[in-house]
C-alpha atoms as a PDB file:
ATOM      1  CA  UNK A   1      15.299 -34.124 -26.248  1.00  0.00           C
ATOM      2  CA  UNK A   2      17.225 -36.814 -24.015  1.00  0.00           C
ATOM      3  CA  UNK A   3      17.091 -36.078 -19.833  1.00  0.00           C
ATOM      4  CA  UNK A   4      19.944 -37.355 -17.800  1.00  0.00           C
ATOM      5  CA  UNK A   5      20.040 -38.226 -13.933  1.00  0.00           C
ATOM      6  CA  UNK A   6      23.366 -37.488 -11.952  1.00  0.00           C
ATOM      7  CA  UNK A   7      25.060 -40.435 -11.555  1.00  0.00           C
ATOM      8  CA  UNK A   8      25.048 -41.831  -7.705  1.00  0.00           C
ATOM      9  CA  UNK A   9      28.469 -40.657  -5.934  1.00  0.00           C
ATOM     10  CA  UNK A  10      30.062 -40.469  -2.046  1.00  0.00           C
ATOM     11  CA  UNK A  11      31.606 -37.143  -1.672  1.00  0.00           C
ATOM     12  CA  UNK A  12      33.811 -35.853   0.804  1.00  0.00           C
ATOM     13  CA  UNK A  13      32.577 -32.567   2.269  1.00  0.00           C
ATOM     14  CA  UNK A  14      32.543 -30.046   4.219  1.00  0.00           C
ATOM     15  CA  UNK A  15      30.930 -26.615   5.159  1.00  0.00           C
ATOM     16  CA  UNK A  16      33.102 -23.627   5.997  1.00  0.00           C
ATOM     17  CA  UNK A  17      31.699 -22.420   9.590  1.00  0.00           C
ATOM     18  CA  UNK A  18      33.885 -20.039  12.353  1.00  0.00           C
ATOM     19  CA  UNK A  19      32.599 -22.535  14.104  1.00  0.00           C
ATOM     20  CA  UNK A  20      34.163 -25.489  11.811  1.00  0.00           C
ATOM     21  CA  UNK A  21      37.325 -23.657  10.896  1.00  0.00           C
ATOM     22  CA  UNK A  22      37.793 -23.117  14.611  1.00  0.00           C
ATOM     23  CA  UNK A  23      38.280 -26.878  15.516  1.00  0.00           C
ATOM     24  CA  UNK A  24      40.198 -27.445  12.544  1.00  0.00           C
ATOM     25  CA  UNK A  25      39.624 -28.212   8.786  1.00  0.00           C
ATOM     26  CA  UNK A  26      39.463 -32.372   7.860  1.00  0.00           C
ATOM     27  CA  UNK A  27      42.652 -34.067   6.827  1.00  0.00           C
ATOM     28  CA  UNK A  28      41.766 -34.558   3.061  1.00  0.00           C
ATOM     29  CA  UNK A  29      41.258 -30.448   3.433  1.00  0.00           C
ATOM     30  CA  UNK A  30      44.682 -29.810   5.198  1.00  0.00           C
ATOM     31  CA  UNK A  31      46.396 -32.227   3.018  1.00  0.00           C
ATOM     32  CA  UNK A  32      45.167 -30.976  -0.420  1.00  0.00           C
ATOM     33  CA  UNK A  33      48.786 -29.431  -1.276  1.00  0.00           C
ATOM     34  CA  UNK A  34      47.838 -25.939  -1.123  1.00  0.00           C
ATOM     35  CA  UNK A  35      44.684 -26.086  -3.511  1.00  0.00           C
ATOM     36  CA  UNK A  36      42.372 -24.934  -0.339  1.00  0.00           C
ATOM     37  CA  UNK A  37      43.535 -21.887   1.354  1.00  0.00           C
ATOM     38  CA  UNK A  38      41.944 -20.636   4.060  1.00  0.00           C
ATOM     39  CA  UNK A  39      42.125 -17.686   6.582  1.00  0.00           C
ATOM     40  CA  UNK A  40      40.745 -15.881   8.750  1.00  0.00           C
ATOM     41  CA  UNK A  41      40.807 -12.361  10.300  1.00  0.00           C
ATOM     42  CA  UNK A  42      39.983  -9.858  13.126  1.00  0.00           C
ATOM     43  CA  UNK A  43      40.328 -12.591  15.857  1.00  0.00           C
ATOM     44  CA  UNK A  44      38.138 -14.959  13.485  1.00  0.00           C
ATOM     45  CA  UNK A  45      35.538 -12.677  12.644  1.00  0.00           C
ATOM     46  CA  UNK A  46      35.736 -12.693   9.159  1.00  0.00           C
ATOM     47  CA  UNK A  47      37.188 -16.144   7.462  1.00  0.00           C
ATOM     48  CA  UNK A  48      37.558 -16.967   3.350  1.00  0.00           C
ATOM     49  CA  UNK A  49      39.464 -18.810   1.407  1.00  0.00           C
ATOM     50  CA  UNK A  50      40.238 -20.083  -2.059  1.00  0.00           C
ATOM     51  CA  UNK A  51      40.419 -23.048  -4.059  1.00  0.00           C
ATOM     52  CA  UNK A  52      42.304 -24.144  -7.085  1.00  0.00           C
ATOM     53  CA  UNK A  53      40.087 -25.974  -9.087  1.00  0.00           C
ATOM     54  CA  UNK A  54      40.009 -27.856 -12.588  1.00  0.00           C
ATOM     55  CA  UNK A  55      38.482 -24.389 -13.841  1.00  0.00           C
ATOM     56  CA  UNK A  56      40.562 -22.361 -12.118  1.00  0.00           C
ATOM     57  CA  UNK A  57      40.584 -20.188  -8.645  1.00  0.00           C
ATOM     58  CA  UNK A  58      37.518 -19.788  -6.647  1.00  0.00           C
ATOM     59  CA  UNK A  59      36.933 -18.140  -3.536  1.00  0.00           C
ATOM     60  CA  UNK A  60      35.198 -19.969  -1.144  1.00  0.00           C
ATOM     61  CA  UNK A  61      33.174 -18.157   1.513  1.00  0.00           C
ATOM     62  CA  UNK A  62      31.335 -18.509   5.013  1.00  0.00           C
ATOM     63  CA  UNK A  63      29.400 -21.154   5.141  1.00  0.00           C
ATOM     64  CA  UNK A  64      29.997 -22.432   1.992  1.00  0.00           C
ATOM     65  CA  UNK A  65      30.639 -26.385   1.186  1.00  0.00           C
ATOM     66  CA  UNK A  66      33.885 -27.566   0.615  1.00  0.00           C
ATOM     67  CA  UNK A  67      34.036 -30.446  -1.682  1.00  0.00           C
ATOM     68  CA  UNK A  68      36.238 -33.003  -2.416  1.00  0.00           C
ATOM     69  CA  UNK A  69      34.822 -34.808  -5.956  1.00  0.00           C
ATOM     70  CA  UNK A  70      35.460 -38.344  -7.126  1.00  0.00           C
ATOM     71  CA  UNK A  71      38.735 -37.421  -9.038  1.00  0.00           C
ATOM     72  CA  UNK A  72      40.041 -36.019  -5.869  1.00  0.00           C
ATOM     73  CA  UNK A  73      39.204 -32.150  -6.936  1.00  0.00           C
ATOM     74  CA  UNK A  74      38.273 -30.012  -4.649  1.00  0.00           C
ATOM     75  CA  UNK A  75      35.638 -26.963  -5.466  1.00  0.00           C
ATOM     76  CA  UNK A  76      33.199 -24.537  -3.278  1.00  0.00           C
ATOM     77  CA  UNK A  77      29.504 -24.924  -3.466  1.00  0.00           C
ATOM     78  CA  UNK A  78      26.624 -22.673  -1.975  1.00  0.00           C
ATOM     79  CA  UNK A  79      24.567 -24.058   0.816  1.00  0.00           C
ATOM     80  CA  UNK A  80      21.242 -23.923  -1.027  1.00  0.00           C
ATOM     81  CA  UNK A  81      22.751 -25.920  -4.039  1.00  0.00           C
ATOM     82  CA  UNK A  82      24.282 -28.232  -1.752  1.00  0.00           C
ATOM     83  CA  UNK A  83      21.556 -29.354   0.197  1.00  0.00           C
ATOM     84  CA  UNK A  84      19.182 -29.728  -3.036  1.00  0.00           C
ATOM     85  CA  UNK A  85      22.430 -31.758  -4.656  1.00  0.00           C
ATOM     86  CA  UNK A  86      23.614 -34.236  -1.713  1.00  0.00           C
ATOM     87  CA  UNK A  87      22.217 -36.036   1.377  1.00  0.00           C
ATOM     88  CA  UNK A  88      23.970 -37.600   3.858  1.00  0.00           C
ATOM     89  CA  UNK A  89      24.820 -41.087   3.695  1.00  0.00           C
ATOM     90  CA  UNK A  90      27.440 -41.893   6.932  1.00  0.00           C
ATOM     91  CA  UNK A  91      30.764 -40.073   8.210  1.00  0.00           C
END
């Protein structure tokens, strides 16, 4: 049976903190027209969100990794699967 390697990409990304959402979401984030949503509540205690994506709504949680693929879709992704997934490569 054939293996395959993930192709080499730059992503855009960006983890969902209090912290983070505090100073602001990234441009690309706050100019997705409306397919990332987030909030927060109780003075910024609790924050969430959702994201259209091409498979449909997800929710995106705390500290969670807001992505922005090579087509320009955005999805969620877990911290743990993130950090096995991507490494940094520049701002």
């Amino acid at each position: 049976m054939p293996k395959y390697r993930k192709k080499p990409v730059v992503i855009d990304a960006w983890q969902f903190t209090k912290k983070n959402y505090s100073e602001g979401a990234p441009r690309w984030i706050r100019h997705s027209d409306d397919k990332v949503r987030l909030w927060s509540q109780y003075g910024g205690k609790v924050i969430g969100g959702r994201i259209e994506t091409l498979e449909g709504v997800h929710t995106v949680s705390e500290n969670d990794y807001i992505i922005r693929g090579v087509a320009g879709e955005f999805y969620p992704c877990k911290p743990g699967i993130f950090e096995q997934t991507y490494e940094r490569v520049g701002e």
